[in-house]
N, C-alpha and C. Protein backbone atom coordinates (compact mmCIF):
# COMPACT_ATOMS: atom_id res chain seq x y z
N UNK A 1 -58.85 111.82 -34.53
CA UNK A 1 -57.76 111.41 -35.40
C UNK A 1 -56.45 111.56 -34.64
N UNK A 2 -55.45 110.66 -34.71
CA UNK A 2 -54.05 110.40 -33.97
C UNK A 2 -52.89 110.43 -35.21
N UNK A 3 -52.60 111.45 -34.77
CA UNK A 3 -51.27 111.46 -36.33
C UNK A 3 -49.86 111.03 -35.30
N UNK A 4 -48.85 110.80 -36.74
CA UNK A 4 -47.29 110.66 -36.34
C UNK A 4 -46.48 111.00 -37.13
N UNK A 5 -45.27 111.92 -37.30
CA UNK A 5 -44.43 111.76 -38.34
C UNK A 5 -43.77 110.69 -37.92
N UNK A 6 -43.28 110.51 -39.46
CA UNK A 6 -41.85 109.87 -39.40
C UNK A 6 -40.75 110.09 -40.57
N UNK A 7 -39.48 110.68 -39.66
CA UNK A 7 -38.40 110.63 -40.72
C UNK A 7 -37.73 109.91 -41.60
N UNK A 8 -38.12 110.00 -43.10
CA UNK A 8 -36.80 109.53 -43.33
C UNK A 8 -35.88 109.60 -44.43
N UNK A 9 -34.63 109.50 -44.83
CA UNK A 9 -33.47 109.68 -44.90
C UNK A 9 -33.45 109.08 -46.38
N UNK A 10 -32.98 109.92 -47.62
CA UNK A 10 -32.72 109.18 -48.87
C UNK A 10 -31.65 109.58 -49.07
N UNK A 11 -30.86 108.67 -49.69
CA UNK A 11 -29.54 109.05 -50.15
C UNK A 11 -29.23 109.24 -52.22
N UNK A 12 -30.24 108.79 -52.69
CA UNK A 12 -30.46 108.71 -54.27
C UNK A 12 -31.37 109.48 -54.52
N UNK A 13 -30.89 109.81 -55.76
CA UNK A 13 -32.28 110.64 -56.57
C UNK A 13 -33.04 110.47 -56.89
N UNK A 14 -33.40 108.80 -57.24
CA UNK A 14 -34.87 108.19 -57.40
C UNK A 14 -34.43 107.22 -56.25
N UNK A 15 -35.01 106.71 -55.34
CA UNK A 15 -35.05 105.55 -54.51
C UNK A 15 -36.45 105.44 -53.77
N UNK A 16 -36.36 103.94 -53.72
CA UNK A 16 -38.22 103.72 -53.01
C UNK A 16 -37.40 103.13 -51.24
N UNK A 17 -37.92 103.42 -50.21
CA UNK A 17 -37.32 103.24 -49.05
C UNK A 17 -38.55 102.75 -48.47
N UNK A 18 -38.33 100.98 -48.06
CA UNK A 18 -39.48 100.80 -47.16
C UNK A 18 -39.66 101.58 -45.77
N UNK A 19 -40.83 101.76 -45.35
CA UNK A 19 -40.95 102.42 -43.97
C UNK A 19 -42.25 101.15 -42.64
N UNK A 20 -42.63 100.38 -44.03
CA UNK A 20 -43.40 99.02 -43.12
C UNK A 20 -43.12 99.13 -41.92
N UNK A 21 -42.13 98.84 -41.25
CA UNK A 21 -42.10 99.21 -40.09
C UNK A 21 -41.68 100.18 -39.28
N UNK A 22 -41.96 101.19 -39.77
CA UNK A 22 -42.03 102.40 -38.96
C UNK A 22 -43.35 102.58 -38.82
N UNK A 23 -44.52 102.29 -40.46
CA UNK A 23 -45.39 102.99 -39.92
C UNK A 23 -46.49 101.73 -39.32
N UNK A 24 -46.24 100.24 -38.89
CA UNK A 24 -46.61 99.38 -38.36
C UNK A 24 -46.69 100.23 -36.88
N UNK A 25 -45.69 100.58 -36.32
CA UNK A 25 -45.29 100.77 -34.81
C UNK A 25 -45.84 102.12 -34.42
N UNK A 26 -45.89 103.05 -35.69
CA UNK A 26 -47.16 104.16 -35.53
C UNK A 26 -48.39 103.57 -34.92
N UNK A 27 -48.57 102.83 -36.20
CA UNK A 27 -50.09 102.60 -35.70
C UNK A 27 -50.29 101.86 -34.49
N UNK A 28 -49.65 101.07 -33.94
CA UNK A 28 -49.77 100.30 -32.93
C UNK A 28 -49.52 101.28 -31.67
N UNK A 29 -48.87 102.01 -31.45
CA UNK A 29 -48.56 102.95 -30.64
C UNK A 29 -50.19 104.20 -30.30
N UNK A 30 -50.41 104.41 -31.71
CA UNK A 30 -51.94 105.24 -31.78
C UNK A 30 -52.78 104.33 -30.59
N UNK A 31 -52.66 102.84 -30.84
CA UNK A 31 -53.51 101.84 -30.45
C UNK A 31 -55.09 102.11 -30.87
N UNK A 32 -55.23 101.98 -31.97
CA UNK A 32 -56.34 101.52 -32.78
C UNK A 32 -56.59 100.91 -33.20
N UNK A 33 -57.15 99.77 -32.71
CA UNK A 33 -57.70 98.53 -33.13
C UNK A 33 -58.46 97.80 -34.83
N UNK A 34 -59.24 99.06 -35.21
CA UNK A 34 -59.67 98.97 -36.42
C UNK A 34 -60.20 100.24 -36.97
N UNK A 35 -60.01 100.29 -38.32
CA UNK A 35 -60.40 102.22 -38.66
C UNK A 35 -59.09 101.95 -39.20
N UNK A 36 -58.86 103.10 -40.06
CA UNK A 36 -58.20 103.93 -41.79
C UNK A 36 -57.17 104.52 -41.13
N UNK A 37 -55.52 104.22 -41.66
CA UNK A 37 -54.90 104.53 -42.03
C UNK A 37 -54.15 105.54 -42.70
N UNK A 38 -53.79 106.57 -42.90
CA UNK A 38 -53.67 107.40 -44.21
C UNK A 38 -52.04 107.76 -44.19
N UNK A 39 -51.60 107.05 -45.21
CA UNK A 39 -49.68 107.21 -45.10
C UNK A 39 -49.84 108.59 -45.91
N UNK A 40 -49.10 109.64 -45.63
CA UNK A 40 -49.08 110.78 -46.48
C UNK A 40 -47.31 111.14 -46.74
N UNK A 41 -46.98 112.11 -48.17
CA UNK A 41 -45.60 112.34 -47.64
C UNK A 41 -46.32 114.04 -47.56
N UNK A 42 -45.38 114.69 -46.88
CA UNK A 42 -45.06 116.05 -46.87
C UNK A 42 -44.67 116.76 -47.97
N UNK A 43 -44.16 116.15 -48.75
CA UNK A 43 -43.61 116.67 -50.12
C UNK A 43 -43.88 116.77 -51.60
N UNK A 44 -43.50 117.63 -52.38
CA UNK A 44 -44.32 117.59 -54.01
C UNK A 44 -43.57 116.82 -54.95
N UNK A 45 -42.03 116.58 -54.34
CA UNK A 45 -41.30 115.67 -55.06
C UNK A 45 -41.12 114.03 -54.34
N UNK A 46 -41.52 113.50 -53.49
CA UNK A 46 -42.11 112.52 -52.85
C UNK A 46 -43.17 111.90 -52.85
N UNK A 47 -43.35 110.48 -53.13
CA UNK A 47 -44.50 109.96 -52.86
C UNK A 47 -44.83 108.43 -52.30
N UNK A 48 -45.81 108.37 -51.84
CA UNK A 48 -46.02 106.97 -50.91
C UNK A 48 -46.90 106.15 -51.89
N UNK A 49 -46.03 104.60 -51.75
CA UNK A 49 -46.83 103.79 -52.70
C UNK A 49 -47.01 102.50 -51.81
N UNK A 50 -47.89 101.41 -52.09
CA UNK A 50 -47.58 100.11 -51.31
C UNK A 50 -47.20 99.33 -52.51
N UNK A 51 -46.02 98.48 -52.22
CA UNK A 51 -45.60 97.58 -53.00
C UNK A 51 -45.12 96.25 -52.72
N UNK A 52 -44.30 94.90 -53.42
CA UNK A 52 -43.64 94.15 -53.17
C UNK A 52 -42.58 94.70 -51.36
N UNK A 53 -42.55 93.92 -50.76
CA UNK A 53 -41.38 94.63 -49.78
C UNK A 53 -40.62 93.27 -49.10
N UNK A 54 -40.78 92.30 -50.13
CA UNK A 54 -40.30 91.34 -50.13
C UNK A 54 -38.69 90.98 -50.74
N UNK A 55 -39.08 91.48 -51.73
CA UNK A 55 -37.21 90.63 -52.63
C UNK A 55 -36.62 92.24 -52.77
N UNK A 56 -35.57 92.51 -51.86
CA UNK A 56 -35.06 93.84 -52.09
C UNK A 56 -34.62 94.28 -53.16
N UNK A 57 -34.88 93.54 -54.37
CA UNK A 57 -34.76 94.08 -56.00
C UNK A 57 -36.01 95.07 -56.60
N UNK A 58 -37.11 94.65 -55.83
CA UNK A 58 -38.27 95.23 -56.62
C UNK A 58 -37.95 96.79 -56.36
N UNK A 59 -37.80 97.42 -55.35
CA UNK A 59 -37.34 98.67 -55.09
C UNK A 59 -36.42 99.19 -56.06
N UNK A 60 -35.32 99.01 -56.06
CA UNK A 60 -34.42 99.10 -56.67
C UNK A 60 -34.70 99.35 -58.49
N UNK A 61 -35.48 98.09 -58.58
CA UNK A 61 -36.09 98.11 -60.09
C UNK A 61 -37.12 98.99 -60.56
N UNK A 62 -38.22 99.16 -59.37
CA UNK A 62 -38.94 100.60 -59.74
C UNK A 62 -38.38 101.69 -59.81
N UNK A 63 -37.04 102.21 -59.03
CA UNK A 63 -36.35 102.93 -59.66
C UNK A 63 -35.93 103.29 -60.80
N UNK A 64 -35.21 102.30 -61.22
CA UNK A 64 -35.01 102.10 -62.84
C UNK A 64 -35.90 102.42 -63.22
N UNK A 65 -36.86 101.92 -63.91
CA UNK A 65 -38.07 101.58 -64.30
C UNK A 65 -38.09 103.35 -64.55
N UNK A 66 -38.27 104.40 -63.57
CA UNK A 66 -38.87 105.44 -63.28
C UNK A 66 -37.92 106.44 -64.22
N UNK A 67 -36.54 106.21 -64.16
CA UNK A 67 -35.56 106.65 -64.70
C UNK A 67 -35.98 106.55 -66.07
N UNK A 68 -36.23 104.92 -66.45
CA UNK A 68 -36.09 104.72 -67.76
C UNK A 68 -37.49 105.32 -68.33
N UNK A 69 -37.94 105.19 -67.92
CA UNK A 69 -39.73 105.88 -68.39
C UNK A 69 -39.46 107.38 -68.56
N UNK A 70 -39.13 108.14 -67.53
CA UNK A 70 -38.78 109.65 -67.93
C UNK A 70 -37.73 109.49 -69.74
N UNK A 71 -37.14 108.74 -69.53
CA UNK A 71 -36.30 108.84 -70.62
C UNK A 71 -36.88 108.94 -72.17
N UNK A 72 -38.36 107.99 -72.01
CA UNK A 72 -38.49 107.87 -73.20
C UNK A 72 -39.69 108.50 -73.94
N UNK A 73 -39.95 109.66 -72.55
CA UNK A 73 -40.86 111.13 -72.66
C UNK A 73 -40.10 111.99 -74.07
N UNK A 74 -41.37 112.57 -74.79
CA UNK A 74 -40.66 113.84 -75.71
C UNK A 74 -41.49 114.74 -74.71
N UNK A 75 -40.80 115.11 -73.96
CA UNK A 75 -41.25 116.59 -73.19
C UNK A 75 -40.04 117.36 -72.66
N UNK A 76 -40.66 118.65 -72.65
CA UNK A 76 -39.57 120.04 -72.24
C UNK A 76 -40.04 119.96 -70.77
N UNK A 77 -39.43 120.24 -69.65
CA UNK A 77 -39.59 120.53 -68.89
C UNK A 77 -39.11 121.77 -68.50
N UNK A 78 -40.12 122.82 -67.87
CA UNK A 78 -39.46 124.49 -67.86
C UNK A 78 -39.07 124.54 -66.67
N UNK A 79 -39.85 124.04 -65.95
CA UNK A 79 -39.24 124.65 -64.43
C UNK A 79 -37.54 124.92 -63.87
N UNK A 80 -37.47 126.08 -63.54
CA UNK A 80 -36.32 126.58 -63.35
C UNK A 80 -35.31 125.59 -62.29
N UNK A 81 -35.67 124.71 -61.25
CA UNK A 81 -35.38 124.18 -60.01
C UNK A 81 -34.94 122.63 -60.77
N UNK A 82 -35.19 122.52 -62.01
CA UNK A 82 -34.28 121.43 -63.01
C UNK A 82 -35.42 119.71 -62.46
N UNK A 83 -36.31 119.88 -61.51
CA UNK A 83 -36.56 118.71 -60.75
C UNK A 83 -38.53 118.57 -61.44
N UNK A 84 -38.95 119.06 -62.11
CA UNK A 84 -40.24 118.83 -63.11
C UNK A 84 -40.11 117.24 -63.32
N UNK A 85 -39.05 116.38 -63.50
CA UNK A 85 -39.17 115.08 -63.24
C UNK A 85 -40.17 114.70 -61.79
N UNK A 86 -39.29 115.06 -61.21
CA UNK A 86 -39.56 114.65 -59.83
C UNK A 86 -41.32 114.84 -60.20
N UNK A 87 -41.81 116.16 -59.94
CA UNK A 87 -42.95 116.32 -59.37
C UNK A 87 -43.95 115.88 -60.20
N UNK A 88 -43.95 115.56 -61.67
CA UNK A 88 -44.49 114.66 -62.51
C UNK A 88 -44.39 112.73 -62.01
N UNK A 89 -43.32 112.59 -61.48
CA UNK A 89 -43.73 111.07 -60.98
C UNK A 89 -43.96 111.17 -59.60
N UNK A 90 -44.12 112.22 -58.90
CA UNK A 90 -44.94 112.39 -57.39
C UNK A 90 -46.45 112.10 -57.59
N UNK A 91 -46.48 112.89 -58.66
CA UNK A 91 -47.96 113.02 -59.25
C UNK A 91 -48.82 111.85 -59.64
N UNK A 92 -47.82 111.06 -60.42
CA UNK A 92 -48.66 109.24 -60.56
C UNK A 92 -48.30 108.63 -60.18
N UNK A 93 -47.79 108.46 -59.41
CA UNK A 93 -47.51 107.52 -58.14
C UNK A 93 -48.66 108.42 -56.74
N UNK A 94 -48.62 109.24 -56.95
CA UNK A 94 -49.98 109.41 -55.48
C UNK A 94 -48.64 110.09 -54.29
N UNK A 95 -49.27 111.68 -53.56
CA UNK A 95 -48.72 111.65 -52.08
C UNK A 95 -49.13 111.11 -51.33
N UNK A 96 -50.50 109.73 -50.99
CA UNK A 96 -50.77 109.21 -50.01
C UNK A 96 -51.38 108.31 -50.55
N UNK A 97 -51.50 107.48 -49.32
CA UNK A 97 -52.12 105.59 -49.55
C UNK A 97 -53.12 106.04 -48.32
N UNK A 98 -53.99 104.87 -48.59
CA UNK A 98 -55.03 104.94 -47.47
C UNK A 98 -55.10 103.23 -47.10
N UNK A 99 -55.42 103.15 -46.39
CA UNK A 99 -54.96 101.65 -45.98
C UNK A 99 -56.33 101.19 -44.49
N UNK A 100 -56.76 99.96 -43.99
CA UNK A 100 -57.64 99.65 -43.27
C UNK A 100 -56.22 99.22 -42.40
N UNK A 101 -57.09 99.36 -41.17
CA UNK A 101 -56.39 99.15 -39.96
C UNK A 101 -57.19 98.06 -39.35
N UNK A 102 -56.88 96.92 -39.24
CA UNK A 102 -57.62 95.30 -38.46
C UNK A 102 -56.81 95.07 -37.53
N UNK A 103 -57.27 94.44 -36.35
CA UNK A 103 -56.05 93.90 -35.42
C UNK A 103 -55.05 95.20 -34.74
N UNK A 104 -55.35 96.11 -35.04
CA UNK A 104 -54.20 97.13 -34.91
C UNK A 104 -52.98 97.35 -35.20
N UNK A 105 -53.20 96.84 -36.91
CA UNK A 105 -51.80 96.47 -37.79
C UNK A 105 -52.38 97.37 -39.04
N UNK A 106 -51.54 98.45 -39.92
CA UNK A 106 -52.14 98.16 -41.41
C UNK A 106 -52.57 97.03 -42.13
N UNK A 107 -53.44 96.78 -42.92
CA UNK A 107 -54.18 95.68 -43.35
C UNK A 107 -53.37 95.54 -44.63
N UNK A 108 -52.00 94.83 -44.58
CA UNK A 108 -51.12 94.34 -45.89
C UNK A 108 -51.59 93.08 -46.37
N UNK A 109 -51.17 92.76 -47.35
CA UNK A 109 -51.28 91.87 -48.16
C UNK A 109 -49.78 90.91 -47.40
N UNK A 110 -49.87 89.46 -47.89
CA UNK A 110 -48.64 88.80 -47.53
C UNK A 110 -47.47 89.48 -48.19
N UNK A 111 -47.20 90.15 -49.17
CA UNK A 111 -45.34 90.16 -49.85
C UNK A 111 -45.35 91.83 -49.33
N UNK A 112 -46.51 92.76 -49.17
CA UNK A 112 -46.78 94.41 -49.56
C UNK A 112 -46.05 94.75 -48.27
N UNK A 113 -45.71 96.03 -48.86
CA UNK A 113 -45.14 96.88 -48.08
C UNK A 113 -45.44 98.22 -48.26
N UNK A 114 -45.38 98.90 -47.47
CA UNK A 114 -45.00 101.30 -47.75
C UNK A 114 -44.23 101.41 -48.11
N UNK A 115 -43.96 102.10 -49.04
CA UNK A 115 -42.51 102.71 -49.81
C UNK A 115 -43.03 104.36 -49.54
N UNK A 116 -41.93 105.32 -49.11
CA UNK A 116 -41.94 106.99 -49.34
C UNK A 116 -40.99 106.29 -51.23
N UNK A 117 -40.85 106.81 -51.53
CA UNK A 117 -40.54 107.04 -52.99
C UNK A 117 -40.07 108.27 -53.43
N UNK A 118 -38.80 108.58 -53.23
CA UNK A 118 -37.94 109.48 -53.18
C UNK A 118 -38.05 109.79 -54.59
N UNK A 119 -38.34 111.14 -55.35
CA UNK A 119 -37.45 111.16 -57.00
C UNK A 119 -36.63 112.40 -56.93
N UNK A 120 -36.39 113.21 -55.97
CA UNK A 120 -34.97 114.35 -55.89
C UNK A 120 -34.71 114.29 -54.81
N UNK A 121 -33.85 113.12 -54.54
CA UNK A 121 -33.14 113.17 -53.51
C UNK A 121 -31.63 113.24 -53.97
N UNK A 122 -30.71 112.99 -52.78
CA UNK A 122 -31.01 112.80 -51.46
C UNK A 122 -31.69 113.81 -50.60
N UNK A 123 -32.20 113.43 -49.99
CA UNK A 123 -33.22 114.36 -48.61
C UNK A 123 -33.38 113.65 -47.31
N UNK A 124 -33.67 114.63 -46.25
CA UNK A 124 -34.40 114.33 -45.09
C UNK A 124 -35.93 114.54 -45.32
N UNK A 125 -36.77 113.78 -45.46
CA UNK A 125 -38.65 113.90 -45.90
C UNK A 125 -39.05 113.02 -44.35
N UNK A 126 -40.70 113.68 -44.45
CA UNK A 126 -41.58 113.47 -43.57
C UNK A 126 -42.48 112.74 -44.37
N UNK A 127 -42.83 111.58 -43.49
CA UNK A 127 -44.34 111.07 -43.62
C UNK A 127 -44.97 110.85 -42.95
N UNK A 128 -45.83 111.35 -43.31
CA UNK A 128 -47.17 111.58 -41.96
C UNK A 128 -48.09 110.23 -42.04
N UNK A 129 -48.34 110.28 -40.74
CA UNK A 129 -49.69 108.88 -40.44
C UNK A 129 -50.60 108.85 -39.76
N UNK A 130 -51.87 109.20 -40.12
CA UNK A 130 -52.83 109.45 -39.36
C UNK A 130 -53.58 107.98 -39.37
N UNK A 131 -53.81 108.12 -38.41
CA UNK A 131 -55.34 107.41 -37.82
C UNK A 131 -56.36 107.67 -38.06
N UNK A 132 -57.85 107.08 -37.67
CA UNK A 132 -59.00 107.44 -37.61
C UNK A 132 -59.92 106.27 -37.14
């Protein structure tokens, strides 16, 4: 197995940040021709999704979306660190994607992309990328 981080940088408290090509140039760099993927984040308030990475609205709108959905929860959240949002939409949204590797590219769909998926930011976060 051939891992890589990669940094990166949120400036919002919910934001989805493509990394497509960061973690394209991982894998190509591993040079593995074919074999699994695994985008991971490092974090409990972070998470990796594949999505649209086409019309730079869809990002933006799953944000919303994420905002507005917490909103229309009847729940207490106790945790002292105020961020129980966060780690509840880390949680269904997934910390990792698993993905096929063909050609020595992740195996996307035409519009898809990696999103890390920030929900307490801003931060500096890691995502990890292994091979196999």
């Amino acid at each position: 197995m051939k891992t890589v981080d990669i940094p990166v940088g949120t400036n919002e408290r919910y934001q989805l940040v493509s990394i497509t090509d960061e973690v394209k140039n991982a894998v190509r760099e591993m040079g593995v021709e074919e074999g699994i993927c695994v985008i991971s984040s490092t974090h409990t308030t972070a998470a990796v999704t594949v999505n649209e990475d086409y019309d730079r609205d869809v990002p933006k709108d799953l944000a919303a979306a994420c905002r507005a959905f917490l909103e229309t929860l009847d729940v207490r959240f106790d945790h002292m660190e105020g961020n129980s949002d966060s780690h509840f939409l880390t949680s269904l949204f997934g910390q990792s994607q698993t993905l096929l590797v063909r050609e020595g590219q992740p195996d996307l769909g035409r519009w898809q992309g990696i999103f890390l998926a920030e929900f307490d930011g801003p931060r500096q976060r890691t995502v990890r990328v292994a091979v196999i």
